[in-house]
N, C-alpha and C. Protein backbone atom coordinates (compact mmCIF):
# COMPACT_ATOMS: atom_id res chain seq x y z
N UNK A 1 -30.77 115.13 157.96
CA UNK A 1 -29.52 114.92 157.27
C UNK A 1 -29.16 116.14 156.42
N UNK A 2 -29.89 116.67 155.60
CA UNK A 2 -29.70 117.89 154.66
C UNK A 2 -29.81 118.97 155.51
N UNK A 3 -30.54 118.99 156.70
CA UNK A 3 -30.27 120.39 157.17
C UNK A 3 -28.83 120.66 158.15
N UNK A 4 -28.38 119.33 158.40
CA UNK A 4 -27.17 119.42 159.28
C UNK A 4 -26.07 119.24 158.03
N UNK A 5 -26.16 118.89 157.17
CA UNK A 5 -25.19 119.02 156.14
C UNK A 5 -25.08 120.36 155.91
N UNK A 6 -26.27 120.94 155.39
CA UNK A 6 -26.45 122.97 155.06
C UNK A 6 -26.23 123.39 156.20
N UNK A 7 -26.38 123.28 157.30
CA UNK A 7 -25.73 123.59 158.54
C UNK A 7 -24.27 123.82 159.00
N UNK A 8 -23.01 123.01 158.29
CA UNK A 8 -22.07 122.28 158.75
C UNK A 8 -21.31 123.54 157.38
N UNK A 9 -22.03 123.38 156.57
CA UNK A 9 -22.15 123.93 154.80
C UNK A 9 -21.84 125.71 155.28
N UNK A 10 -22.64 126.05 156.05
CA UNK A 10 -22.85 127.51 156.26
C UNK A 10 -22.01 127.90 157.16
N UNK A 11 -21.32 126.87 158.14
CA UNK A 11 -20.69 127.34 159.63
C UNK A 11 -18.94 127.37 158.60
N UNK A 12 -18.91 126.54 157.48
CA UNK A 12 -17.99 126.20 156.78
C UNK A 12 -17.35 127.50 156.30
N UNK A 13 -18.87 128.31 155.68
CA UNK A 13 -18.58 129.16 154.26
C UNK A 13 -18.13 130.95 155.44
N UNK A 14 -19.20 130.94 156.56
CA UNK A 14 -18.58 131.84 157.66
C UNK A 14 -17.51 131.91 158.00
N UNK A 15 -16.71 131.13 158.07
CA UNK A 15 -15.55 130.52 158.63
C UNK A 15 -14.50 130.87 157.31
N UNK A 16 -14.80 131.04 156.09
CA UNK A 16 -13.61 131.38 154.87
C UNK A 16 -13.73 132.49 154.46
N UNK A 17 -15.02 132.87 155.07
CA UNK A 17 -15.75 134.42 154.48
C UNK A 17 -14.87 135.12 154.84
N UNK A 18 -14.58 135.12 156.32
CA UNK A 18 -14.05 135.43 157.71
C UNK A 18 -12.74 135.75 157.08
N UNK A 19 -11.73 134.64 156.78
CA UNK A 19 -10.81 134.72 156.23
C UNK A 19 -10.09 135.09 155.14
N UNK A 20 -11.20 135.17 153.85
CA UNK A 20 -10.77 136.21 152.90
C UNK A 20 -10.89 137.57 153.02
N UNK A 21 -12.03 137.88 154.16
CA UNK A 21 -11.94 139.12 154.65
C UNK A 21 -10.54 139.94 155.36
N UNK A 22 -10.37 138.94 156.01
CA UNK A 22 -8.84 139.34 156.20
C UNK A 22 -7.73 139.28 155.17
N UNK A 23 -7.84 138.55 154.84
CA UNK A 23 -6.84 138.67 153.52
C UNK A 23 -7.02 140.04 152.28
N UNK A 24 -8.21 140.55 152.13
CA UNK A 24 -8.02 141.46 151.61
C UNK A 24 -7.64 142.71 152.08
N UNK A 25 -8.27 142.59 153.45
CA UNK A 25 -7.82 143.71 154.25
C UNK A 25 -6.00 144.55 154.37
N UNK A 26 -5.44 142.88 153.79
CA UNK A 26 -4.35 143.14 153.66
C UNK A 26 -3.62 143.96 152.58
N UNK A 27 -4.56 143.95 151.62
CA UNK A 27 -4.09 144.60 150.44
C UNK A 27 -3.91 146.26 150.35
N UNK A 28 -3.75 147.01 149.45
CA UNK A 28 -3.79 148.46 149.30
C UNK A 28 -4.78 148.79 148.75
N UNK A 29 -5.14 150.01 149.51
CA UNK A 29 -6.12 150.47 149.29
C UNK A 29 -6.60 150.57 148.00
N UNK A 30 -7.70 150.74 147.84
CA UNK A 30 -8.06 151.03 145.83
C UNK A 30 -8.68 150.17 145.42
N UNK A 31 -9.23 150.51 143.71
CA UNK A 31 -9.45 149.46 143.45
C UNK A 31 -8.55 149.59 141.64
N UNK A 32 -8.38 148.44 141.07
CA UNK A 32 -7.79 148.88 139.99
C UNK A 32 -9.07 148.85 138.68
N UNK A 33 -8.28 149.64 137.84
CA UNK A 33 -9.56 150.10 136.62
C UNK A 33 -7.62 149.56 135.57
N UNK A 34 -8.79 148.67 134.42
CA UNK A 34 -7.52 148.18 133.37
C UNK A 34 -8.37 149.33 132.26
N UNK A 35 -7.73 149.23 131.33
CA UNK A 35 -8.21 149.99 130.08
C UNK A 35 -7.23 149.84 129.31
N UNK A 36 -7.67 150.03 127.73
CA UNK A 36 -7.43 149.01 126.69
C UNK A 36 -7.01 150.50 126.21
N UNK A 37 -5.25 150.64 125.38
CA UNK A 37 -4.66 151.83 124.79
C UNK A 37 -4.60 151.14 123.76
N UNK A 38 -3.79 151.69 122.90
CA UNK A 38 -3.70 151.82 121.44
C UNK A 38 -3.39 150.00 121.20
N UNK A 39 -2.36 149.67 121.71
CA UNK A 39 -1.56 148.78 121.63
C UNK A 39 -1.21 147.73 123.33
N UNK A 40 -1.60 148.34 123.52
CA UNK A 40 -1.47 148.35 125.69
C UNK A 40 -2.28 148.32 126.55
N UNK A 41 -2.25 147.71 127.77
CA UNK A 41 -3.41 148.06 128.85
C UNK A 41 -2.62 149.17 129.59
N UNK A 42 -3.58 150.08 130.37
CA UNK A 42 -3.06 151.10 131.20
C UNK A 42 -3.67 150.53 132.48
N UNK A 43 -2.75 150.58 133.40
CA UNK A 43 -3.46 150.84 134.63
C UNK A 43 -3.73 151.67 135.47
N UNK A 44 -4.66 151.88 136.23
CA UNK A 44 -4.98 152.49 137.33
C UNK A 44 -5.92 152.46 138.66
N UNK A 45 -5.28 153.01 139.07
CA UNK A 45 -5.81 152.99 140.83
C UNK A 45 -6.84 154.17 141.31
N UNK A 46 -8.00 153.13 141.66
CA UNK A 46 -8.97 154.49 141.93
C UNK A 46 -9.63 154.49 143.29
N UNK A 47 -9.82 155.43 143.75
CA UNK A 47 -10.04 155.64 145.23
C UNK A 47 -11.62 155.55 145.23
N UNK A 48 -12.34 156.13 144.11
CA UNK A 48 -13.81 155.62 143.63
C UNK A 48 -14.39 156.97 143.14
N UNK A 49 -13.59 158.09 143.07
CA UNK A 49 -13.68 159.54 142.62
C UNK A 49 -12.19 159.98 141.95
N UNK A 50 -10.92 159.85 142.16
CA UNK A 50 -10.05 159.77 141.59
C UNK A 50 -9.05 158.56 140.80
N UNK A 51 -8.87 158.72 139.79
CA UNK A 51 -8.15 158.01 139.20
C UNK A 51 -6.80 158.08 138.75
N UNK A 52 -5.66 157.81 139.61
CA UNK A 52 -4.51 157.69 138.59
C UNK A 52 -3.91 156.47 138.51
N UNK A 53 -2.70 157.40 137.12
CA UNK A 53 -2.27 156.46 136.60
C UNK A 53 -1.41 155.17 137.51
N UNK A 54 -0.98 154.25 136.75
CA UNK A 54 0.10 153.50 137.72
C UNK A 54 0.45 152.81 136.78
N UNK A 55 2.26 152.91 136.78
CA UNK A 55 3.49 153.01 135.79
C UNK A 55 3.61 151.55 135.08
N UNK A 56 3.94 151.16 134.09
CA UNK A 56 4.27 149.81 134.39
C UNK A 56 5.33 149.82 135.66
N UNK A 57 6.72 150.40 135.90
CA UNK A 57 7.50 149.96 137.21
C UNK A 57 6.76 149.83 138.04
N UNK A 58 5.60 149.71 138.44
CA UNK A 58 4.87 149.74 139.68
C UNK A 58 4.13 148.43 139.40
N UNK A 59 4.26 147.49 138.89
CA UNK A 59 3.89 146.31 138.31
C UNK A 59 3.15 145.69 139.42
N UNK A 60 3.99 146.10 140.51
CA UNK A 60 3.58 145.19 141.73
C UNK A 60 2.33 145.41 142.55
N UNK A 61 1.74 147.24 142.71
CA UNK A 61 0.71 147.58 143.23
C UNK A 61 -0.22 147.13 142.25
N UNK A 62 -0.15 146.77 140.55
CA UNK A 62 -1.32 146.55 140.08
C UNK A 62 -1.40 145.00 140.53
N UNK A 63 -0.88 144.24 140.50
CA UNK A 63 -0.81 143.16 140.60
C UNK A 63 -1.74 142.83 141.95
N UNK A 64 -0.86 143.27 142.82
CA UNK A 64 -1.97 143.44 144.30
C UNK A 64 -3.06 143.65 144.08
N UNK A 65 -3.41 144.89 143.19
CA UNK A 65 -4.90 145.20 143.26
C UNK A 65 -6.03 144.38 142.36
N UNK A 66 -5.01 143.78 141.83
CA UNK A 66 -5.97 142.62 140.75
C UNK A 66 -6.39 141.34 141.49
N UNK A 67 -5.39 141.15 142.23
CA UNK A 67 -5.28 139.93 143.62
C UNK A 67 -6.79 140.23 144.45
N UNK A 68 -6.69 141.41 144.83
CA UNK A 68 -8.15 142.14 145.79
C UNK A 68 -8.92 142.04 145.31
N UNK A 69 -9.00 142.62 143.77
CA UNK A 69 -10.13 142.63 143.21
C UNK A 69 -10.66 141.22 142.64
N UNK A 70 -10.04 140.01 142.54
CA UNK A 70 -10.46 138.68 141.99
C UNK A 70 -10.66 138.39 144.00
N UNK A 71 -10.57 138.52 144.70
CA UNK A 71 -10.53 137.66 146.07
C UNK A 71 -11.88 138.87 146.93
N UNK A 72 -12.11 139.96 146.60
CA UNK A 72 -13.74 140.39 146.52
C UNK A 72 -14.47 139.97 145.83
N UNK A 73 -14.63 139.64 144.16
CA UNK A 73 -15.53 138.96 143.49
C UNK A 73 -15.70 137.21 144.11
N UNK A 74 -15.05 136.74 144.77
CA UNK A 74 -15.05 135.58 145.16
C UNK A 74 -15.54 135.84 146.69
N UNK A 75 -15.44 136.66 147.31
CA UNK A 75 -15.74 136.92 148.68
C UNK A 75 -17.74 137.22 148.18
N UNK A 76 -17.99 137.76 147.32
CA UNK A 76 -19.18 138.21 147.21
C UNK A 76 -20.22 136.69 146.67
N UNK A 77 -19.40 135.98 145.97
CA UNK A 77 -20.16 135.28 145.67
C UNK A 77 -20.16 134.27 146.83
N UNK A 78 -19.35 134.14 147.82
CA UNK A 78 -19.39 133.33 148.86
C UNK A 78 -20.63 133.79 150.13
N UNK A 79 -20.70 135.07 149.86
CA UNK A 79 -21.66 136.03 150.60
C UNK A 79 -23.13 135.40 150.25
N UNK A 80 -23.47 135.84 149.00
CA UNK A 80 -24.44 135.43 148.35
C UNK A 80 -24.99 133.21 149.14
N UNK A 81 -24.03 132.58 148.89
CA UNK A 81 -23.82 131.23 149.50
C UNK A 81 -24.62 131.22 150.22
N UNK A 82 -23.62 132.05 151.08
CA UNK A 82 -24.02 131.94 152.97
C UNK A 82 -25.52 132.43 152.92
N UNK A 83 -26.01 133.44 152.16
CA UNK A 83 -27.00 133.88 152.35
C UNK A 83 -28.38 133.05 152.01
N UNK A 84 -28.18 132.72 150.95
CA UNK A 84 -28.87 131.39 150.92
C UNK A 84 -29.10 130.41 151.92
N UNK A 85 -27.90 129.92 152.52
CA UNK A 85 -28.11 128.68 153.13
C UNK A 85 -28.64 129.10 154.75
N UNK A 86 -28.64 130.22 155.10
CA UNK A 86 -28.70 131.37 155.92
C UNK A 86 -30.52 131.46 155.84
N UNK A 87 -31.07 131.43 155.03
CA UNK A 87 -32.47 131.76 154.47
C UNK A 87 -33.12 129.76 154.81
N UNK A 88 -32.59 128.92 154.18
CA UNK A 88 -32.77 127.82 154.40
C UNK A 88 -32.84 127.44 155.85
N UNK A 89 -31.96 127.80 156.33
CA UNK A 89 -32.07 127.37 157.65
C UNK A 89 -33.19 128.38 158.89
N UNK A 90 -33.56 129.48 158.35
CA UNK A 90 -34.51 130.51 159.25
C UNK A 90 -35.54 129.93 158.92
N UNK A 91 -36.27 128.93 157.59
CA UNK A 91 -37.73 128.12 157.62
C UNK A 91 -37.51 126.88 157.81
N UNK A 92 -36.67 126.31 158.09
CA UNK A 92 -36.35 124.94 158.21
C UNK A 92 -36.08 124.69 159.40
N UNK A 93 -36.86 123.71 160.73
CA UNK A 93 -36.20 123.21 161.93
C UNK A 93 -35.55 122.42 161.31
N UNK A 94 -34.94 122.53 162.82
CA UNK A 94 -34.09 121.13 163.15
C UNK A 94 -34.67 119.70 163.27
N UNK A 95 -34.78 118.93 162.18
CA UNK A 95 -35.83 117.97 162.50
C UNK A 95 -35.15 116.77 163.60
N UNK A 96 -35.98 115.98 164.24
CA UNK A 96 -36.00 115.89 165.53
C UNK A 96 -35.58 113.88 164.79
N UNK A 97 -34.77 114.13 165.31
CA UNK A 97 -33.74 112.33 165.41
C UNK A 97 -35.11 111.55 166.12
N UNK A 98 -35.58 111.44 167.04
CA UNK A 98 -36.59 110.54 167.91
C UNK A 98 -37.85 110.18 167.04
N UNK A 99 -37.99 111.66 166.31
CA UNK A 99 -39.13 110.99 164.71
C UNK A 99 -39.15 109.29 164.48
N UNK A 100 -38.46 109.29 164.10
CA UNK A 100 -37.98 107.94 163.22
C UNK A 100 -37.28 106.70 164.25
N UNK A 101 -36.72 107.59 165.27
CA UNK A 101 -36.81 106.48 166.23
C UNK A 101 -38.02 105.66 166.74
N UNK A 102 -38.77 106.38 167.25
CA UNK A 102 -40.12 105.87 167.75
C UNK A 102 -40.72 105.01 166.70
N UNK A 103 -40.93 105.32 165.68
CA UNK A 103 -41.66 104.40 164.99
C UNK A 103 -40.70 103.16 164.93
N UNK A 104 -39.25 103.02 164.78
CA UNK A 104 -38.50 101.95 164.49
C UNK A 104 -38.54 101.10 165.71
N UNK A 105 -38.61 101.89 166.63
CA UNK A 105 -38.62 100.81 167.81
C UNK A 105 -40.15 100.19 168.34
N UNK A 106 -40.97 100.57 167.87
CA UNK A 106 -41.88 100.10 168.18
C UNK A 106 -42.24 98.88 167.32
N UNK A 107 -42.55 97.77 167.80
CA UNK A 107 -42.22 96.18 167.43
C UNK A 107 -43.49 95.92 166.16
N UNK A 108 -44.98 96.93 166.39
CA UNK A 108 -45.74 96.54 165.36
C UNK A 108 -45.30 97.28 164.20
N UNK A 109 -44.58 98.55 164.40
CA UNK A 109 -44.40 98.92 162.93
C UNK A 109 -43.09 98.71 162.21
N UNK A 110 -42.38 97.98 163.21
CA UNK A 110 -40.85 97.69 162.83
C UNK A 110 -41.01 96.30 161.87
N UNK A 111 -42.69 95.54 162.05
CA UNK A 111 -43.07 94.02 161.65
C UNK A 111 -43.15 94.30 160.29
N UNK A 112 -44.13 95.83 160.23
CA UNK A 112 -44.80 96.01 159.19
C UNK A 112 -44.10 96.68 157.76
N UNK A 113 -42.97 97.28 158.66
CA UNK A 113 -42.07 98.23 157.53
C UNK A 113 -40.64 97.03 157.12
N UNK A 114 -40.37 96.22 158.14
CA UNK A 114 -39.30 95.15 157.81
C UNK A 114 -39.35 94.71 156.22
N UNK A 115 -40.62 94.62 155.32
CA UNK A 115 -40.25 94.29 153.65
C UNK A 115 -39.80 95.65 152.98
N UNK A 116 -39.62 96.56 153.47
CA UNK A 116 -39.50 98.11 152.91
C UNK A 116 -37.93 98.40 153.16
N UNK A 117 -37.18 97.89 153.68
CA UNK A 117 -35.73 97.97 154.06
C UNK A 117 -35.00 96.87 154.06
N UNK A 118 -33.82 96.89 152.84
CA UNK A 118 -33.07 95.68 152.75
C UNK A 118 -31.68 95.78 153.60
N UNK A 119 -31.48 94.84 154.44
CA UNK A 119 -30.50 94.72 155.09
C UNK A 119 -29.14 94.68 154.09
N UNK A 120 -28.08 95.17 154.45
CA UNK A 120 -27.06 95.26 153.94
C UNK A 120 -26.09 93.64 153.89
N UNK A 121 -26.00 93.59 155.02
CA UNK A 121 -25.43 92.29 155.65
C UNK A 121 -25.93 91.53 156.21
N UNK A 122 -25.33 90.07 156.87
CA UNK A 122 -25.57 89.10 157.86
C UNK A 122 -25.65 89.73 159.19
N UNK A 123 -24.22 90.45 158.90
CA UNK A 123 -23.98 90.93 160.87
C UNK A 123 -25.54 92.03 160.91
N UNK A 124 -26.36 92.71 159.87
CA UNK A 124 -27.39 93.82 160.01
C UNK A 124 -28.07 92.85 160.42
N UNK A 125 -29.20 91.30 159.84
CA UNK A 125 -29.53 90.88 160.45
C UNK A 125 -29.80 89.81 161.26
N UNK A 126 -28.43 89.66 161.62
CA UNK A 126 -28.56 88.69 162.57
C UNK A 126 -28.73 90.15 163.96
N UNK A 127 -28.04 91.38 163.53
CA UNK A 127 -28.45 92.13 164.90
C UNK A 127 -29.68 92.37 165.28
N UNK A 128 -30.68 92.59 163.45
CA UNK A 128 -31.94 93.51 163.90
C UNK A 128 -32.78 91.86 164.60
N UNK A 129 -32.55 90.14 163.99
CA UNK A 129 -33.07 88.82 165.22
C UNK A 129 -32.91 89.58 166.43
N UNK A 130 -31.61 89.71 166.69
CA UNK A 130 -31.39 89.45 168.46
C UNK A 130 -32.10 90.73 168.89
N UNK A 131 -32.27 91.95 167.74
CA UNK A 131 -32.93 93.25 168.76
C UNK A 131 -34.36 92.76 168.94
N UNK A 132 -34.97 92.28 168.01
CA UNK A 132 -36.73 91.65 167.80
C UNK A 132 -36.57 91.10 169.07
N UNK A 133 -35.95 90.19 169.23
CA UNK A 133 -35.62 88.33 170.13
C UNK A 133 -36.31 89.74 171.67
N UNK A 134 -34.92 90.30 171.90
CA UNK A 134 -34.63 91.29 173.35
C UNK A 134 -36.19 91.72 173.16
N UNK A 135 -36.71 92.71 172.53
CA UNK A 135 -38.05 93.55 172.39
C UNK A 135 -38.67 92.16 172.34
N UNK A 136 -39.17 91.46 171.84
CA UNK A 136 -40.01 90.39 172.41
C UNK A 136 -40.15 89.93 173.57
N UNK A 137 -39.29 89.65 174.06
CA UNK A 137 -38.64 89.31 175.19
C UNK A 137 -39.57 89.71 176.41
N UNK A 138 -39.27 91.62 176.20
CA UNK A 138 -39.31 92.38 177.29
C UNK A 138 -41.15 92.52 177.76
N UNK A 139 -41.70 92.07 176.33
CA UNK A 139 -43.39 92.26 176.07
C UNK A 139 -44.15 90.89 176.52
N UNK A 140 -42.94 89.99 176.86
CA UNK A 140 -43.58 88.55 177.46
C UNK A 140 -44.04 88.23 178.79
């Protein structure tokens, strides 16, 4: 159950990674640097060795680049996620559904574990009678 949930969890977080990746791709190049003036923030756009300025009229490229830069810090921590659940799943099989079948269907330990599990409903057991009734049945 938990590994197909972290499973479902990881195919999820690939799948938006994917897509904010594109979405930033969309943006302009750069990254923005704010800094604190007398009275004012300044902005600017830096290539990662140059820095200039950018005007307030240009309101709009900082804006973009603040957009990129909050939707990479969110892309990274989604990274980090995946990577985790990515790590979980390389020591963890797939545990095997028939486990727990086998023992349930088998009539001596289904006798023995029956005080260990409370039926929900009537319709649960009047089904798990008629499954006993059939498996009895078949051993007669």
């Amino acid at each position: 159950m938990i590994y197909q949930t972290i499973k479902e969890e990881y195919h999820r977080l690939q799948k938006q990674i994917c897509e904010l990746q594109n979405q930033i791709n969309q943006y302009p190049d750069g990254k923005l640097i704010c800094s604190q003036g007398q009275n004012c923030f300044k902005w600017y756009k830096s290539d990662g060795h140059v820095k200039t300025y950018i005007p307030k009229s240009n309101r709009i490229l900082a804006e973009q680049l603040a957009a990129k830069k909050y939707l990479s810090q969110t892309l990274k921590k989604l990274i980090r996620e995946k990577n985790a659940f990515e790590r979980y799943l390389k020591h963890h099989k797939e545990p095997d559904p028939s486990d727990d079948d086998r023992i349930i269907s088998n009539p001596g330990y289904r006798e023995l574990l029956s005080p260990y599990f409370k039926l929900d409903s009537d319709e649960q057991t009047e089904w798990m009678n008629v499954s006993q009734t059939v498996s009895f049945q078949a051993y007669s």
